[in-house]
Protein backbone atom coordinates (compact mmCIF):
# COMPACT_ATOMS: atom_id res chain seq x y z
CA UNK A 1 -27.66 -87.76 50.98
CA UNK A 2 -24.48 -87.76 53.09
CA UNK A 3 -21.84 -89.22 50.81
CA UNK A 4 -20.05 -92.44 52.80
CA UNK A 5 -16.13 -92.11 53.27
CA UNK A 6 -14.80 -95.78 52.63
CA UNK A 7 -11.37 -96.54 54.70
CA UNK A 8 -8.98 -98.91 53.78
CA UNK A 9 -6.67 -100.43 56.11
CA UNK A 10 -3.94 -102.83 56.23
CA UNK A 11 -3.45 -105.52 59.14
CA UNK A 12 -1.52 -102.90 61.05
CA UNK A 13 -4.44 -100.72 61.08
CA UNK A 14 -2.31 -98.04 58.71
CA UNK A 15 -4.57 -96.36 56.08
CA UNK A 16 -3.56 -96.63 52.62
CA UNK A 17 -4.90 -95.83 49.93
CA UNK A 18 -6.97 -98.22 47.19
CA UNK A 19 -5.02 -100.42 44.93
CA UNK A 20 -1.92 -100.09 47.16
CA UNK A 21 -0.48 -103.55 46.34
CA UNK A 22 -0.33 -102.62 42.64
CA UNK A 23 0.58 -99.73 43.06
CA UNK A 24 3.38 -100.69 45.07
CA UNK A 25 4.42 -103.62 43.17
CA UNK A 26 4.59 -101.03 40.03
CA UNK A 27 6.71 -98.77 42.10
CA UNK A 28 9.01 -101.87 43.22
CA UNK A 29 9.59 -103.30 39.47
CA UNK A 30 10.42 -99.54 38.28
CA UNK A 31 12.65 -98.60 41.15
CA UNK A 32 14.44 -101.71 40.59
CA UNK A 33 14.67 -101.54 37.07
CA UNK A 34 15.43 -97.90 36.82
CA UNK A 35 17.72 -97.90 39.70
CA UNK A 36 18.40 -100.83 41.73
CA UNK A 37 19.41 -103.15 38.76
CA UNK A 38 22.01 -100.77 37.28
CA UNK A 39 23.80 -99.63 40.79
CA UNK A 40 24.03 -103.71 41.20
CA UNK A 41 25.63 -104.08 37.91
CA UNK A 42 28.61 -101.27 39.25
CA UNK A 43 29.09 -103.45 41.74
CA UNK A 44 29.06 -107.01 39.82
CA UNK A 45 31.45 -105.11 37.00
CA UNK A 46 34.01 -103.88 39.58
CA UNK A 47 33.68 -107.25 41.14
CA UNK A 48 36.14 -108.45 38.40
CA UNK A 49 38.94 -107.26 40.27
CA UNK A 50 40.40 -108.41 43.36
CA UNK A 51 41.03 -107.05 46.48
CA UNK A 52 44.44 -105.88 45.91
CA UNK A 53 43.42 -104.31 41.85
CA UNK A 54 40.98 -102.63 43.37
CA UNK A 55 42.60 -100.94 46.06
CA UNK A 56 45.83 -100.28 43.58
CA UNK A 57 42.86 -98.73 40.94
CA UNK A 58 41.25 -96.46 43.52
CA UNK A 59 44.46 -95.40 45.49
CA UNK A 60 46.60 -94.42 42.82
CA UNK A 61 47.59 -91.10 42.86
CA UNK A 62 46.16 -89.92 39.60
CA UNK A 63 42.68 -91.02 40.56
CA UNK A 64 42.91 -89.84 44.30
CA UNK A 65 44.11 -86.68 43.14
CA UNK A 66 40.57 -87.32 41.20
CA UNK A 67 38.84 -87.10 44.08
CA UNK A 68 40.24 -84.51 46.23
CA UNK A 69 39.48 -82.46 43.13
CA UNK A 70 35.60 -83.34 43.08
CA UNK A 71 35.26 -83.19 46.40
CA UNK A 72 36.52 -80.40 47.40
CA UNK A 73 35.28 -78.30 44.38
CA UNK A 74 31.92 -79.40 45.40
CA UNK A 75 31.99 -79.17 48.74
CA UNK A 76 32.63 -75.16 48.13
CA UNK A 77 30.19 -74.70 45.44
CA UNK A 78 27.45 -76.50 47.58
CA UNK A 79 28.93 -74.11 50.62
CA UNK A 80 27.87 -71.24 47.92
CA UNK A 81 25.04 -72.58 46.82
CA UNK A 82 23.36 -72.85 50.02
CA UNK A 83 24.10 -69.36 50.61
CA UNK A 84 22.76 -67.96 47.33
CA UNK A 85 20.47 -70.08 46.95
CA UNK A 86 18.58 -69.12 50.05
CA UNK A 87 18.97 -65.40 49.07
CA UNK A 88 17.54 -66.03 45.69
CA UNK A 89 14.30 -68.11 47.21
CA UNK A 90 13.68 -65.50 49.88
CA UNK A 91 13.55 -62.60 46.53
CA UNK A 92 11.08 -64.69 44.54
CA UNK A 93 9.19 -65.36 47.43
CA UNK A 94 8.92 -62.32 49.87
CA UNK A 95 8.85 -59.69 46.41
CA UNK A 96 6.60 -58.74 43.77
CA UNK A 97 8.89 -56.93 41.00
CA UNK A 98 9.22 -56.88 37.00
CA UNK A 99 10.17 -60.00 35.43
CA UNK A 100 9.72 -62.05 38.86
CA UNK A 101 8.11 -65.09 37.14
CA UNK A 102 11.16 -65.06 34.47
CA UNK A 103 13.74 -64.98 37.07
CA UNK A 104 11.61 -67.62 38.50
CA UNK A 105 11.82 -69.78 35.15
CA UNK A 106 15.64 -68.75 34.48
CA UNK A 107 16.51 -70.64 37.96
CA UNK A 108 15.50 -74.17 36.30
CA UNK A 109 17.96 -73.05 33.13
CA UNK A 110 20.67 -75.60 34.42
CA UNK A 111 18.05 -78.23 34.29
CA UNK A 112 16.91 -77.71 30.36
CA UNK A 113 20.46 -76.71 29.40
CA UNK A 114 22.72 -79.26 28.16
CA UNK A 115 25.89 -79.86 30.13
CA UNK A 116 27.72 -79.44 27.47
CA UNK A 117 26.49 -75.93 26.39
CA UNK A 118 26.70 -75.02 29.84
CA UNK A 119 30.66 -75.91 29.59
CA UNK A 120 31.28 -74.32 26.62
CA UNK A 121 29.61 -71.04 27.60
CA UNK A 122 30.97 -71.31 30.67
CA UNK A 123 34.97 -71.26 29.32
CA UNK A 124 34.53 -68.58 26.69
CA UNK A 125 32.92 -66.45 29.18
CA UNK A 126 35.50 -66.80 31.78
CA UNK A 127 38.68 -67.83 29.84
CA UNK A 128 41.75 -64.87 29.72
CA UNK A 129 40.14 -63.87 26.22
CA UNK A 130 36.39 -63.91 27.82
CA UNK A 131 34.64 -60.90 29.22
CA UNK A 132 35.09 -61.59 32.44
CA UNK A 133 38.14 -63.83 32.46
CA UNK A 134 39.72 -61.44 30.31
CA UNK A 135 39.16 -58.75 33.26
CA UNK A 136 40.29 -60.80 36.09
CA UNK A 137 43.42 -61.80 34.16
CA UNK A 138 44.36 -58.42 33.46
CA UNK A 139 45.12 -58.01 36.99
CA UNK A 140 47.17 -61.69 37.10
CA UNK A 141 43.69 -63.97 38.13
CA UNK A 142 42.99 -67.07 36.31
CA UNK A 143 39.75 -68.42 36.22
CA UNK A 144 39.61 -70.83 33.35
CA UNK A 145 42.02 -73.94 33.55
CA UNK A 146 41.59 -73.77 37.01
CA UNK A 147 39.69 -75.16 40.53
CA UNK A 148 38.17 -71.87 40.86
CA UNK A 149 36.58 -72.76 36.94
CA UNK A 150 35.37 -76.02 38.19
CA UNK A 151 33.46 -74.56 41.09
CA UNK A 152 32.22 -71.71 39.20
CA UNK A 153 30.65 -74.78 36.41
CA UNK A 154 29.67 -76.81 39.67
CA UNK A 155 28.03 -73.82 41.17
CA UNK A 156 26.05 -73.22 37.85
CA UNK A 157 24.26 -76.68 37.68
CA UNK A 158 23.45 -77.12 41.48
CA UNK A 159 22.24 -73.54 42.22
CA UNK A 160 18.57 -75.11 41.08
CA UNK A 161 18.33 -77.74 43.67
CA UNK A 162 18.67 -75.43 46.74
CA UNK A 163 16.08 -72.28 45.64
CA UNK A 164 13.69 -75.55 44.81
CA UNK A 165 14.14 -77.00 48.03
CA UNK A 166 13.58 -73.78 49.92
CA UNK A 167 11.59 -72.07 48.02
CA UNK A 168 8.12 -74.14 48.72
CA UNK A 169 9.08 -74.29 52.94
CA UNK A 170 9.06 -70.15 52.60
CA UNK A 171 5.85 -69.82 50.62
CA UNK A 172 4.04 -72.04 53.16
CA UNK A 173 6.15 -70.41 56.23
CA UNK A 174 3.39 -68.33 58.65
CA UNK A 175 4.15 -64.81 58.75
CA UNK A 176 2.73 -64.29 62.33
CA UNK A 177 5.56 -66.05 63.88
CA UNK A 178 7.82 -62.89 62.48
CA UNK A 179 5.61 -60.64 63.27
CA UNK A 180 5.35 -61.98 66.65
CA UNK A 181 9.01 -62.22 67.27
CA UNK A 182 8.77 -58.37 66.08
CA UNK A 183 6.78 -57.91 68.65
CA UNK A 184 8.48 -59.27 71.58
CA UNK A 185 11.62 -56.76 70.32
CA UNK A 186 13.33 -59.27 68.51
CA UNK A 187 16.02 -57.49 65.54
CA UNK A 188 15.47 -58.57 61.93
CA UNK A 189 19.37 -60.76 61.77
CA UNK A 190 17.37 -62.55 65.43
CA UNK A 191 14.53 -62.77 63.53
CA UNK A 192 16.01 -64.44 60.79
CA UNK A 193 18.08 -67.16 63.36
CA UNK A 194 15.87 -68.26 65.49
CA UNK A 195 12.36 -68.47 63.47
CA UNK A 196 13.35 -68.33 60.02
CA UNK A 197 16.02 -70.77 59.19
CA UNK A 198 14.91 -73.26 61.97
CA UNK A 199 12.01 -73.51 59.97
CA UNK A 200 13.48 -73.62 56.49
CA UNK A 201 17.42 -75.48 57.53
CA UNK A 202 16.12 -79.23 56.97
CA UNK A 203 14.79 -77.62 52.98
CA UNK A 204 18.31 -75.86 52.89
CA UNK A 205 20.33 -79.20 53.98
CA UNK A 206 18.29 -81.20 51.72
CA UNK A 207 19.82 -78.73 48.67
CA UNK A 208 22.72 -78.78 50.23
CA UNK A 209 23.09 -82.07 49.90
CA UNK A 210 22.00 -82.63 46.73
CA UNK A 211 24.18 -80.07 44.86
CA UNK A 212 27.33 -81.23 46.57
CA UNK A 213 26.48 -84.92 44.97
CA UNK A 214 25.32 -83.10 41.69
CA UNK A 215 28.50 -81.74 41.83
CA UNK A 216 30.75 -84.62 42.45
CA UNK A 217 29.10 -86.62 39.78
CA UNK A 218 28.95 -83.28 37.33
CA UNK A 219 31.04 -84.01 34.23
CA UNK A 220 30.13 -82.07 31.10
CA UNK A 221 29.80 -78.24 32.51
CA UNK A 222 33.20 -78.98 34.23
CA UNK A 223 35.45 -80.72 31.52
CA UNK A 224 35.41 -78.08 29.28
CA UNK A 225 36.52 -75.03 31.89
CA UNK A 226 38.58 -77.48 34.17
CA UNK A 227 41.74 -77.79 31.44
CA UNK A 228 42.67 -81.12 32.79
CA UNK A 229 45.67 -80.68 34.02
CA UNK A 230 46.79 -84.22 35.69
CA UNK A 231 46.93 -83.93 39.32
CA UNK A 232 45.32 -80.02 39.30
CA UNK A 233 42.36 -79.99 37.50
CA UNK A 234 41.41 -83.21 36.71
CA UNK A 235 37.67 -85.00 38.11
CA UNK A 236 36.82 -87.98 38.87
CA UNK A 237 34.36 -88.47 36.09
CA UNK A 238 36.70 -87.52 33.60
CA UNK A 239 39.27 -90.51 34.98
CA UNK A 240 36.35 -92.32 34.60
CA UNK A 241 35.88 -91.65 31.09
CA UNK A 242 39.86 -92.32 29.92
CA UNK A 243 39.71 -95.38 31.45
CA UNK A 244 36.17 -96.30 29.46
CA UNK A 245 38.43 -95.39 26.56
CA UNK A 246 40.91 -97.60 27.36
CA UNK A 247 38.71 -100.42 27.57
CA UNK A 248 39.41 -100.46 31.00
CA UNK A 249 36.10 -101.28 32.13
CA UNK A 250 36.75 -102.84 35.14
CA UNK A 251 38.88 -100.23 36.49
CA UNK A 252 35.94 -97.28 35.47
CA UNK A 253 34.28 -99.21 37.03
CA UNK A 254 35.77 -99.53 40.52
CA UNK A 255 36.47 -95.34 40.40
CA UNK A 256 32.73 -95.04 39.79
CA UNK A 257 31.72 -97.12 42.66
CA UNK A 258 33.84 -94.87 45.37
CA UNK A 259 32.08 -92.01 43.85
CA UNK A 260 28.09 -94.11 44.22
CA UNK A 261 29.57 -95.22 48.36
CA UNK A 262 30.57 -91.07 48.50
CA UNK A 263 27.31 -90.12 47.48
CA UNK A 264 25.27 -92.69 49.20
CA UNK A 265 27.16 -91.43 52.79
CA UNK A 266 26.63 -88.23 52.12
CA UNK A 267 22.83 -88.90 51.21
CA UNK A 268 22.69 -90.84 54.36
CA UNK A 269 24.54 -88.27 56.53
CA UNK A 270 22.08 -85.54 55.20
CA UNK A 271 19.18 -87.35 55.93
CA UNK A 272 20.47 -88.01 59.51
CA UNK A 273 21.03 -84.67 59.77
CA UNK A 274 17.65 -83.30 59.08
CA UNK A 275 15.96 -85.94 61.14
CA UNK A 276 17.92 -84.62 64.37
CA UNK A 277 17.48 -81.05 63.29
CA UNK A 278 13.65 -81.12 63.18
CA UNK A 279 13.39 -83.12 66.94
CA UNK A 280 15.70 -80.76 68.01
CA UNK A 281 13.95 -77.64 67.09
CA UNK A 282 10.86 -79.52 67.74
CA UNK A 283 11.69 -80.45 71.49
């Protein structure tokens, strides 16, 4: 007996699957409480302050100092990231070695490992008495105490997101297209430009994107190894957290919401991004 497919469509003619107004409706009332509800409540909180405390809050030159701190620390661990990231996907993809499925498991570490563990570790491992701080600072390098700390502790929790993003657009790349391009006389570096990462740069922006905002947001790997120093080493998130106890709320407040429109942009900008990449490459 020939088993009957039953379609369901909406008015537009769309198909969707059974049960899609529940479904949706669940997917509304936990996105908004989850989400929505608690981003609004950043914005009713620094809403207590006026124009002019707000701009005085955010501008000040302990909390932009803040900023240029996260920001650029992040931007160059993302930079890294991206890099190694893609390196490490291509391994555990395109080889078959010894202790391939660990590595595998080891690259979700940052996930499972507390931040603060992470931070600890990662300052007695690189501080002037650590094994590999204590090398570097032999020859007058500081690591510890220092930007190049925070991106190291940025660069540890937001390695993850890129070899995940990537990793799934390699396994389900086609081979033949290299081979083709083999073929035709193409090198292995052409190879790799113009098949390759066409295919897998909207994956690799996506990671990109997502471990720069892990890393502006990233508090408890990075307090720890960043020292603190007031207009060197200090983040945004920690401002954040003297002014919480200060019972400053208000003023926490307002810092955190520059840091939710910075992430939100840069969300945004990424997504634009890989929209225009994949018509481009497409026509």
């Amino acid at each position: 007996m020939e088993q009957q497919i039953v379609k369901v469509k909406n008015r537009r003619g769309v198909k969707v699957i059974p049960g899609f107004g529940l479904s949706m409706g669940v997917t509304l009332t936990m996105l908004s409480c989850f989400v929505l509800i608690p981003l609004a409540s950043v914005f009713l909180r620094a809403g207590e302050l006026d124009y002019k405390e707000f701009l005085n809050v955010v501008t000040s030159r302990q909390v932009a100092s803040g900023y240029e701190v996260s920001l650029s620390c992040a931007f160059l661990a993302a930079v890294v990231n991206a890099a190694a990231g893609m390196i490490l996907a291509w391994v555990l993809v395109r080889y078959e070695f010894p202790g391939r499925r660990l590595m595998d498991g080891l690259i979700e570490l940052p996930f499972a490992l507390p931040t603060a563990v992470a931070g600890i570790s990662l300052t007695s491992l690189y501080s002037d008495q650590g094994w590999i701080g204590g090398l570097f600072s032999k020859i007058g390098i500081r690591i510890a105490y220092t930007r190049t700390g925070i991106t190291i502790a940025m660069i540890f929790v937001g390695i993850p997101f890129v070899v995940r993003a990537v990793q799934p657009v390699l396994e389900k790349l086609d081979r033949q297209y290299e081979e083709a391009a083999k073929m035709l006389g193409a090198t292995k570096t052409c190879t790799f430009f113009r098949v390759i990462l066409p295919e897998v740069s909207p994956a690799l922006l996506a990671g990109f994107g997502l471990a720069f905002a892990r890393g502006i947001g990233e508090y408890g790997s990075v307090v720890f190894i960043a020292g603190n120093i007031p207009y060197q080493t200090q983040i945004a998130p920690l401002l954040i957290m003297m002014k919480l106890e200060q019972y400053q709320y208000a003023e926490a407040t307002a810092i955190a919401l520059v840091l939710l429109i910075l992430s939100f942009l840069l969300m945004l900008v990424i997504n634009t991004l890989q929209i225009y990449m994949q018509r481009f490459y497409k026509g």
